[in-house]
Protein backbone atom coordinates (compact mmCIF):
# COMPACT_ATOMS: atom_id res chain seq x y z
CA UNK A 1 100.93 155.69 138.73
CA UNK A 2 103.46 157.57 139.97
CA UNK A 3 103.76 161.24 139.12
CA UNK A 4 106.60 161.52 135.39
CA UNK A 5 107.73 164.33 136.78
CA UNK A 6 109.22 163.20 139.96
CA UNK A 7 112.20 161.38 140.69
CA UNK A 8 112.12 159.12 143.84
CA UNK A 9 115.80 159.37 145.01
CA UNK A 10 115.33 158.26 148.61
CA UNK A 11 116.14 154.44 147.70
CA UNK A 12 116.75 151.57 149.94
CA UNK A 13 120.35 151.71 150.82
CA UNK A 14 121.98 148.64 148.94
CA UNK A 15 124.88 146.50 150.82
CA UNK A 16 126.86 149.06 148.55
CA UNK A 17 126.20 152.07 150.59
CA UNK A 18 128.92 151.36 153.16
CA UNK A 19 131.20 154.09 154.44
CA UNK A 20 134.47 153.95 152.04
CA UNK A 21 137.19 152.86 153.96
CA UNK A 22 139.90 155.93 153.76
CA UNK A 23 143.51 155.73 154.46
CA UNK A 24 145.29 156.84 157.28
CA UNK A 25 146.73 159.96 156.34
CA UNK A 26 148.46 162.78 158.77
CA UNK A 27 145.50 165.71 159.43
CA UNK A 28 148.15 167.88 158.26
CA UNK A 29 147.76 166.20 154.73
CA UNK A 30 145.67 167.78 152.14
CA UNK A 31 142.27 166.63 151.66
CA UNK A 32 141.86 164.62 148.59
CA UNK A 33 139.71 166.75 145.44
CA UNK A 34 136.36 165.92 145.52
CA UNK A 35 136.77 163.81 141.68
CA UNK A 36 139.44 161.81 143.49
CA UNK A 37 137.38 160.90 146.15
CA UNK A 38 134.59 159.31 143.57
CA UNK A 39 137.03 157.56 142.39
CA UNK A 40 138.34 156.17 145.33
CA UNK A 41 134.67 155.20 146.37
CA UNK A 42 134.37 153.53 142.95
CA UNK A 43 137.63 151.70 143.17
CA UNK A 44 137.15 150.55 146.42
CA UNK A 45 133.31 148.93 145.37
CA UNK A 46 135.16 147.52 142.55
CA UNK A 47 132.87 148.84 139.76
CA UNK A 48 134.12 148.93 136.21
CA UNK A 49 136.34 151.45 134.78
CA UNK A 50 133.60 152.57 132.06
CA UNK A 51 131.55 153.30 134.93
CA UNK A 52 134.15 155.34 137.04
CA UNK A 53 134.56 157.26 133.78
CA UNK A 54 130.90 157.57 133.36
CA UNK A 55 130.27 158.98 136.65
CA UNK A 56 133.42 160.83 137.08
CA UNK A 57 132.11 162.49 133.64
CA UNK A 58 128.33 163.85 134.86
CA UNK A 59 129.79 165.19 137.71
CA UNK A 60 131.83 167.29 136.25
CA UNK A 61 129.02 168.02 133.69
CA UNK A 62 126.86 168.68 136.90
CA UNK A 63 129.38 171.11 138.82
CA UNK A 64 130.30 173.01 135.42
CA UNK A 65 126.15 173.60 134.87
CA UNK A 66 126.16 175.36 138.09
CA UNK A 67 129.53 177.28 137.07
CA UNK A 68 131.57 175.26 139.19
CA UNK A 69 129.74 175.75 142.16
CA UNK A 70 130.43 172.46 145.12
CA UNK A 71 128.09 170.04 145.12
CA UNK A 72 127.78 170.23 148.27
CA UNK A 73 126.36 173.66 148.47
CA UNK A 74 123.56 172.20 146.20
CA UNK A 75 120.73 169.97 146.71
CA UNK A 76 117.61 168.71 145.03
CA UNK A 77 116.57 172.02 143.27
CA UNK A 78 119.82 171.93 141.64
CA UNK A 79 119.71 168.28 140.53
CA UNK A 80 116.45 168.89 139.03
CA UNK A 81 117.39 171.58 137.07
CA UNK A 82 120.61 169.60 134.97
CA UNK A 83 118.45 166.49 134.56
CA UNK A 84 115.62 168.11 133.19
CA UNK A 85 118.35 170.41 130.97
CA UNK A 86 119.46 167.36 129.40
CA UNK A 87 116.07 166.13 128.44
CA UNK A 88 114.79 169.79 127.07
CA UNK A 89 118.05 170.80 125.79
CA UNK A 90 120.41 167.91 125.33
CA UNK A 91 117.33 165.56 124.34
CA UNK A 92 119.56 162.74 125.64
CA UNK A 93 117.95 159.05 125.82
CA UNK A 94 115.97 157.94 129.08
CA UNK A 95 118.78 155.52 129.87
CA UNK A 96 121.61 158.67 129.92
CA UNK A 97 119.88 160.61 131.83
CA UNK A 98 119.17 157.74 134.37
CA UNK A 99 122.83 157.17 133.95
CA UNK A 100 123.47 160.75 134.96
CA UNK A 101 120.99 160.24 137.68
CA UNK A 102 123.04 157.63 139.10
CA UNK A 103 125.99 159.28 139.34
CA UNK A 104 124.46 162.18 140.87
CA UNK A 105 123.12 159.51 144.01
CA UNK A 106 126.57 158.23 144.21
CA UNK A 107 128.09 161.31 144.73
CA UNK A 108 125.78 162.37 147.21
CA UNK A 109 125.56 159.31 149.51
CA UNK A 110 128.67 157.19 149.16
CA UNK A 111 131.19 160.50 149.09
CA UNK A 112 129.43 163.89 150.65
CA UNK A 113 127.78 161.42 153.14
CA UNK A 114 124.35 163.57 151.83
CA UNK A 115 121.00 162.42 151.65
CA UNK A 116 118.63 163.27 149.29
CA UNK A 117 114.63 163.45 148.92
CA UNK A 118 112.63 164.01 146.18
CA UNK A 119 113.25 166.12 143.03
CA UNK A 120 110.45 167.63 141.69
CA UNK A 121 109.56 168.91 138.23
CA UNK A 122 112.09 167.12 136.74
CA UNK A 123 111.26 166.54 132.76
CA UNK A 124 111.72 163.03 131.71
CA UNK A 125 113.29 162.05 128.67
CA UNK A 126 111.14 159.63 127.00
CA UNK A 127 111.86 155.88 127.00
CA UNK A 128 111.05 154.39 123.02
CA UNK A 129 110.59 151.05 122.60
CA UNK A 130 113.11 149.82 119.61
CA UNK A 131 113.43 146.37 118.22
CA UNK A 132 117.24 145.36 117.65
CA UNK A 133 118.73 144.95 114.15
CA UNK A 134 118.95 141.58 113.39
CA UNK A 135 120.96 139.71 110.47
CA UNK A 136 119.64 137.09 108.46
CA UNK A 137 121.41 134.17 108.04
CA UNK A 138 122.74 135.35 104.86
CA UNK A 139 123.26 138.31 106.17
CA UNK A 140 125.96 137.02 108.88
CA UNK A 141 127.60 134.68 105.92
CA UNK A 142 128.04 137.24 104.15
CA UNK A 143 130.06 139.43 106.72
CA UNK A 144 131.86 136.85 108.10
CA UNK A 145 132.98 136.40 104.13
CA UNK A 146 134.64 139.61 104.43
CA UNK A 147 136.15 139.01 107.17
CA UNK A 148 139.62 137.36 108.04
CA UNK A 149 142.35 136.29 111.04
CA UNK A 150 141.92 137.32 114.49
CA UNK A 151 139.08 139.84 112.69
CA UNK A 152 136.70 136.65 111.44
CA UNK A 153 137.60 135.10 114.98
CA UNK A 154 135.98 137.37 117.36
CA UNK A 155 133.04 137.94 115.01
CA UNK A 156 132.07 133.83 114.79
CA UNK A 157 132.31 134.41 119.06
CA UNK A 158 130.35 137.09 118.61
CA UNK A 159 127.70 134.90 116.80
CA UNK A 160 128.47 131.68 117.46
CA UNK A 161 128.79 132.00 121.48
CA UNK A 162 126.09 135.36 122.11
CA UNK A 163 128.92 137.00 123.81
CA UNK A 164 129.19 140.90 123.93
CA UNK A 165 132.31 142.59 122.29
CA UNK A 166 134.35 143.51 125.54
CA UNK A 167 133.29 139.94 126.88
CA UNK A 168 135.01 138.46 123.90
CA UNK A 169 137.86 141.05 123.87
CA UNK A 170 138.79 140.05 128.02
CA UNK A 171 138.24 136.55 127.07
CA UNK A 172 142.00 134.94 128.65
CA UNK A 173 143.20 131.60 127.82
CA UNK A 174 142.40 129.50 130.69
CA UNK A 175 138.47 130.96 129.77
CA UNK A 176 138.26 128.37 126.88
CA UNK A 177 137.98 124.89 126.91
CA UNK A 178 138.32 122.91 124.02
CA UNK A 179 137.24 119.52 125.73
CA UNK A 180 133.75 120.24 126.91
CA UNK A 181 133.53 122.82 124.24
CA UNK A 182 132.78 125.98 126.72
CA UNK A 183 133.34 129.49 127.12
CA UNK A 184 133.46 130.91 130.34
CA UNK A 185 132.91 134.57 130.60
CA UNK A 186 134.45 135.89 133.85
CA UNK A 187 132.74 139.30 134.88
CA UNK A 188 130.31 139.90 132.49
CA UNK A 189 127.56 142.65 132.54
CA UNK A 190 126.48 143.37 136.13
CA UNK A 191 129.83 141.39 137.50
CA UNK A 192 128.55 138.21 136.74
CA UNK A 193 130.25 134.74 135.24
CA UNK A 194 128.23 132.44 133.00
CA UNK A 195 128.77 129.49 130.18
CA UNK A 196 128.19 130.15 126.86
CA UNK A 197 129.08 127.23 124.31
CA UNK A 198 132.33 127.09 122.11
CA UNK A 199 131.16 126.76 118.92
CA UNK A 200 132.98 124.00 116.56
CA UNK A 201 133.33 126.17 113.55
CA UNK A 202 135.59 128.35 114.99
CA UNK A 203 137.34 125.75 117.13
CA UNK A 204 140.33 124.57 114.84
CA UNK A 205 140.98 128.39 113.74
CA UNK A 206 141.37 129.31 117.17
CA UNK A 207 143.59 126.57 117.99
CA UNK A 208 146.11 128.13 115.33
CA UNK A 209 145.50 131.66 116.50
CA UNK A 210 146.25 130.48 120.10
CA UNK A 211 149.66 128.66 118.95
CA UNK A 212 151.11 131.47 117.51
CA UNK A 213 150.10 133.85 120.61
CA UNK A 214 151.58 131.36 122.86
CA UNK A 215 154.75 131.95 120.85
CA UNK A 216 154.32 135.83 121.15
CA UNK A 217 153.95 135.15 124.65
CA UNK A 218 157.11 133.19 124.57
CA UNK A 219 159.10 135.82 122.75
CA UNK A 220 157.98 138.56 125.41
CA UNK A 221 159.03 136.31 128.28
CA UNK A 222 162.20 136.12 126.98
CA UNK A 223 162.70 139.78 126.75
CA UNK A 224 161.74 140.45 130.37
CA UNK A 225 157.82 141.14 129.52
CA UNK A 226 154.93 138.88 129.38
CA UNK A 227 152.50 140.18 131.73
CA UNK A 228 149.24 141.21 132.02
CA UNK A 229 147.06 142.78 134.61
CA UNK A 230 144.99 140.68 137.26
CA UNK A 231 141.28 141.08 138.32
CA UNK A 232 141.02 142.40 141.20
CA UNK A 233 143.49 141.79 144.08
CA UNK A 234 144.67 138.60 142.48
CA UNK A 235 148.26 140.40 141.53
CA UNK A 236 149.45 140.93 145.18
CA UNK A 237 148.17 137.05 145.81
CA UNK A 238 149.70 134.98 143.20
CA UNK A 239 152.71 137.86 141.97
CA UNK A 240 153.90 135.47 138.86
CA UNK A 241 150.25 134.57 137.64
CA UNK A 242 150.09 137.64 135.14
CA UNK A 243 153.01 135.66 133.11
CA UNK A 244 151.20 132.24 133.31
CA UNK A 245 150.44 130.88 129.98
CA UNK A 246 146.39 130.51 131.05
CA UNK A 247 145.84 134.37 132.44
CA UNK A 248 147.13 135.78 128.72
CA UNK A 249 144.58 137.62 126.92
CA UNK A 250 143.43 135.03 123.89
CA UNK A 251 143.48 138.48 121.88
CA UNK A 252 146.55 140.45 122.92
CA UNK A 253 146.87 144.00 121.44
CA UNK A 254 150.00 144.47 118.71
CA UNK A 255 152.20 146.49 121.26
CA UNK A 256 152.88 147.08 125.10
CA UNK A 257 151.88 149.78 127.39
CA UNK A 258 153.45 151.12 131.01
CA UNK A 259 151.39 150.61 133.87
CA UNK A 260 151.31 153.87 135.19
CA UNK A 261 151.21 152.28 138.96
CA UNK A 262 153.79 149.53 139.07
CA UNK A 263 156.36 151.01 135.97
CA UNK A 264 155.59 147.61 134.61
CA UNK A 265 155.54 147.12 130.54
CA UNK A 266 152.48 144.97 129.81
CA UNK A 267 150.34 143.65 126.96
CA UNK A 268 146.59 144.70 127.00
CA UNK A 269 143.68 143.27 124.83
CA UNK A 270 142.77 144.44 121.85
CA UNK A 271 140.87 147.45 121.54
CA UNK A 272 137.56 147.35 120.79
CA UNK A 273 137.29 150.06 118.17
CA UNK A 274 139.55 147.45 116.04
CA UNK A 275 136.66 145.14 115.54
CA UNK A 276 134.07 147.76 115.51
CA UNK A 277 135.67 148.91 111.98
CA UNK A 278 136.73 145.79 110.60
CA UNK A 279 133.08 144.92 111.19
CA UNK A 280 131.68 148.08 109.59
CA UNK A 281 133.95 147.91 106.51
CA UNK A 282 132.89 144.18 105.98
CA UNK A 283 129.28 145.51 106.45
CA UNK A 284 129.78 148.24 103.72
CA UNK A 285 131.80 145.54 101.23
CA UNK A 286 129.23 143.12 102.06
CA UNK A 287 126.45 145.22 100.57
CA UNK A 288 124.25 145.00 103.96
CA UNK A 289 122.23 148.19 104.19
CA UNK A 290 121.17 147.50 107.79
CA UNK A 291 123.20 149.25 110.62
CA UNK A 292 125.12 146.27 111.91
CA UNK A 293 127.48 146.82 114.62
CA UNK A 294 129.33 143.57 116.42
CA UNK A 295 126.85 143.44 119.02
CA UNK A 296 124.43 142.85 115.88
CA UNK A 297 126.20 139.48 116.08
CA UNK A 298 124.90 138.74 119.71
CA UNK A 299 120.93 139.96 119.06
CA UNK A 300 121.54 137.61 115.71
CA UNK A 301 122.45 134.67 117.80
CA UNK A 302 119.80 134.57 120.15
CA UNK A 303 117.04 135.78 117.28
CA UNK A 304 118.57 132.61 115.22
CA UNK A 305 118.53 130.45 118.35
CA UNK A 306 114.56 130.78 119.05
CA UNK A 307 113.58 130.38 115.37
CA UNK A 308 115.72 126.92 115.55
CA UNK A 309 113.13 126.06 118.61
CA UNK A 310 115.17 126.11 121.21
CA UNK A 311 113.74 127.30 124.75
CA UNK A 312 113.71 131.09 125.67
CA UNK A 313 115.00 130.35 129.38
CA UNK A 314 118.20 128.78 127.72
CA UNK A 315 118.67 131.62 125.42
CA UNK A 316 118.58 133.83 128.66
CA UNK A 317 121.01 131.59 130.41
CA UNK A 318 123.70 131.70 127.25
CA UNK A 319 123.28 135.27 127.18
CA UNK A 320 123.20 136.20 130.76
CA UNK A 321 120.21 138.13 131.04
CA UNK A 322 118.81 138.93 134.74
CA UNK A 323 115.50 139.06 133.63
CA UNK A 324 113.61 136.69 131.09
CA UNK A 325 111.67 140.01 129.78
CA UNK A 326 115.07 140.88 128.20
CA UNK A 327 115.29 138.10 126.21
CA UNK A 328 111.98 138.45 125.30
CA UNK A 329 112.59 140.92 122.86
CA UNK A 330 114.09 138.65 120.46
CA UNK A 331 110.73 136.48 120.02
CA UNK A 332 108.95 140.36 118.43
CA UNK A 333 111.98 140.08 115.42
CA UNK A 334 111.81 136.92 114.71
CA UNK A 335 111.01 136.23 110.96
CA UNK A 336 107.49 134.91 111.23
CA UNK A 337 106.21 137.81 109.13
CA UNK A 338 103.69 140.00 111.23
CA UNK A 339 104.06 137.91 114.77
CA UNK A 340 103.18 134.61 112.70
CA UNK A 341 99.20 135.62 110.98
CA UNK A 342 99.35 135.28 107.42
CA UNK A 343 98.61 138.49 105.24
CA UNK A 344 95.08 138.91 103.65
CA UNK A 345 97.16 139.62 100.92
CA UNK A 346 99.00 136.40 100.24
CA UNK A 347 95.54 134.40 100.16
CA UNK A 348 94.07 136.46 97.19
């Protein structure tokens, strides 16, 4: 078993350990700060924003531990030292400080071109093992009850389609078709696209919802807007797609914002702290005591899913796990009462 206290940083280098491409720039230029080069290496490995701020964020946690010395004047002994501080004194989860971890690699070998051994003595925050909350059926009814518009919308995807609240937020028009009764969700967790069904309860609603944004959408094309930001490098490619009908976000946030590169005015999604408290006040008027949260939808989906019978590798499929054992978790909260044996009690 290998030693808790030890961090094995000397991975395999992934196909994502390339040198970053930099810009020709005169050598009289200024050499970019160190933050702006981790972002550049993020942006240019097209990770997520939430991780670029992620990283971006225990690095500066890192360099202000060590009053603000450069990372690269540090090494392993240092590294050691601010993980194990947020285990003994931050008594963060397992997964943040892995998280912090991570960043720490990336700085190291993708942008100070560093490599770096072991760390030893590190103190390990401990990994728990935790069920998910799950919602009854009556439970869900009675949430979605309390619910209403484009709030009661996102929550039946939520549950009726397993998808996770920015998946459902990103979701763009050309994502949803009503004929085969699909979802496609572009990008998901780890980058990757799957289908997810469409499911007919929500279907006529969303027609409605749709015919009025298309309208919005109309309105803003008349007034010189009407675009939205492209994946990737898709913008330069096709430069009129972000005012096509099928790229428009299927849940459009209320007002416009200036893209800080172009000078463009577009129309984001929704935020997702919108549904988050829509959610929890229909939790609290509902009279749920459980700590439900919109992804409570998605574990309640699958969880609902196996006790109908249907097969676990499908329910990994529709939720787009990597790994079966994911999904597994579901089949320990499923409401079989004590993992299906009968109570001594209930046969007196």
């Amino acid at each position: 078993m290998q030693n808790a206290n030890v961090y094995q940083l000397n991975r395999n280098r992934t196909s994502t350990s390339r040198s970053v491409p930099m810009a020709d720039v005169p050598s009289s230029a200024p050499k970019p700060k160190l933050l702006d080069q981790v972002r550049e290496a993020i942006r240019t490995r097209h990770y997520s924003y939430r991780t670029e701020k992620a990283y971006v964020h225990w690095i500066k946690r890192f360099i202000f531990f060590h009053n603000k010395r450069h990372p690269a004047e540090m090494g392993e002994a240092e590294i050691a030292r601010f993980l194990s501080s947020l285990a003994s004194d931050g008594h963060v989860s397992a997964s943040t400080q892995n998280q912090a971890l991570n960043a720490l690699l990336f700085l190291y070998r993708e942008v100070l071109k560093k490599d770096i051994g072991y760390v030893n003595g590190v103190v390990r925050a401990k990994r728990p093992h935790r069920l998910p909350v799950v919602l009854i059926r009556q439970e869900v009814r009675s949430i979605l009850g309390c619910l209403d518009g484009s709030d009661w919308i996102m929550a039946m995807l939520l549950y009726g389609a397993g998808l996770r609240l920015m998946e459902c937020l990103r979701l763009r028009v050309k994502d949803i078709d009503f004929t085969t009764n699909q979802i496609v969700v572009r990008a998901g967790k780890g980058d990757k696209d799957r289908h997810t069904m469409f499911p007919a309860a929500v279907k006529e609603p969303l027609a409605k919802h749709l015919d009025l944004i298309k309208r919005q959408h109309q309105r803003d094309l008349e007034r010189g807007l009407g675009r939205v930001a492209l994946p990737n490098a898709l913008e330069r490619k096709y430069p009129n797609a972000g005012k096509e009908w099928g790229w428009q976000w299927v849940f459009p946030a209320t007002s416009h914002y200036t893209d800080k590169v172009t000078g463009e005015r577009r129309r984001h999604h929704l935020h997702e702290s919108v549904l988050q408290k829509a959610v929890k006040e229909a939790v609290q008027k509902a009279g749920v005591p459980k700590p439900a949260s919109p992804h409570t939808f998605r574990h309640s989906f699958a969880t609902h899913l196996l006790e109908d019978g249907y097969d676990i590798r499908t329910v990994q499929e529709l939720l787009g796990h990597t790994d079966v054992t994911t999904t597994m978790v579901y089949t320990h909260v499923l409401n079989r009462g004590g993992k299906g044996v009968f109570s001594p009690a209930d046969r007196l």
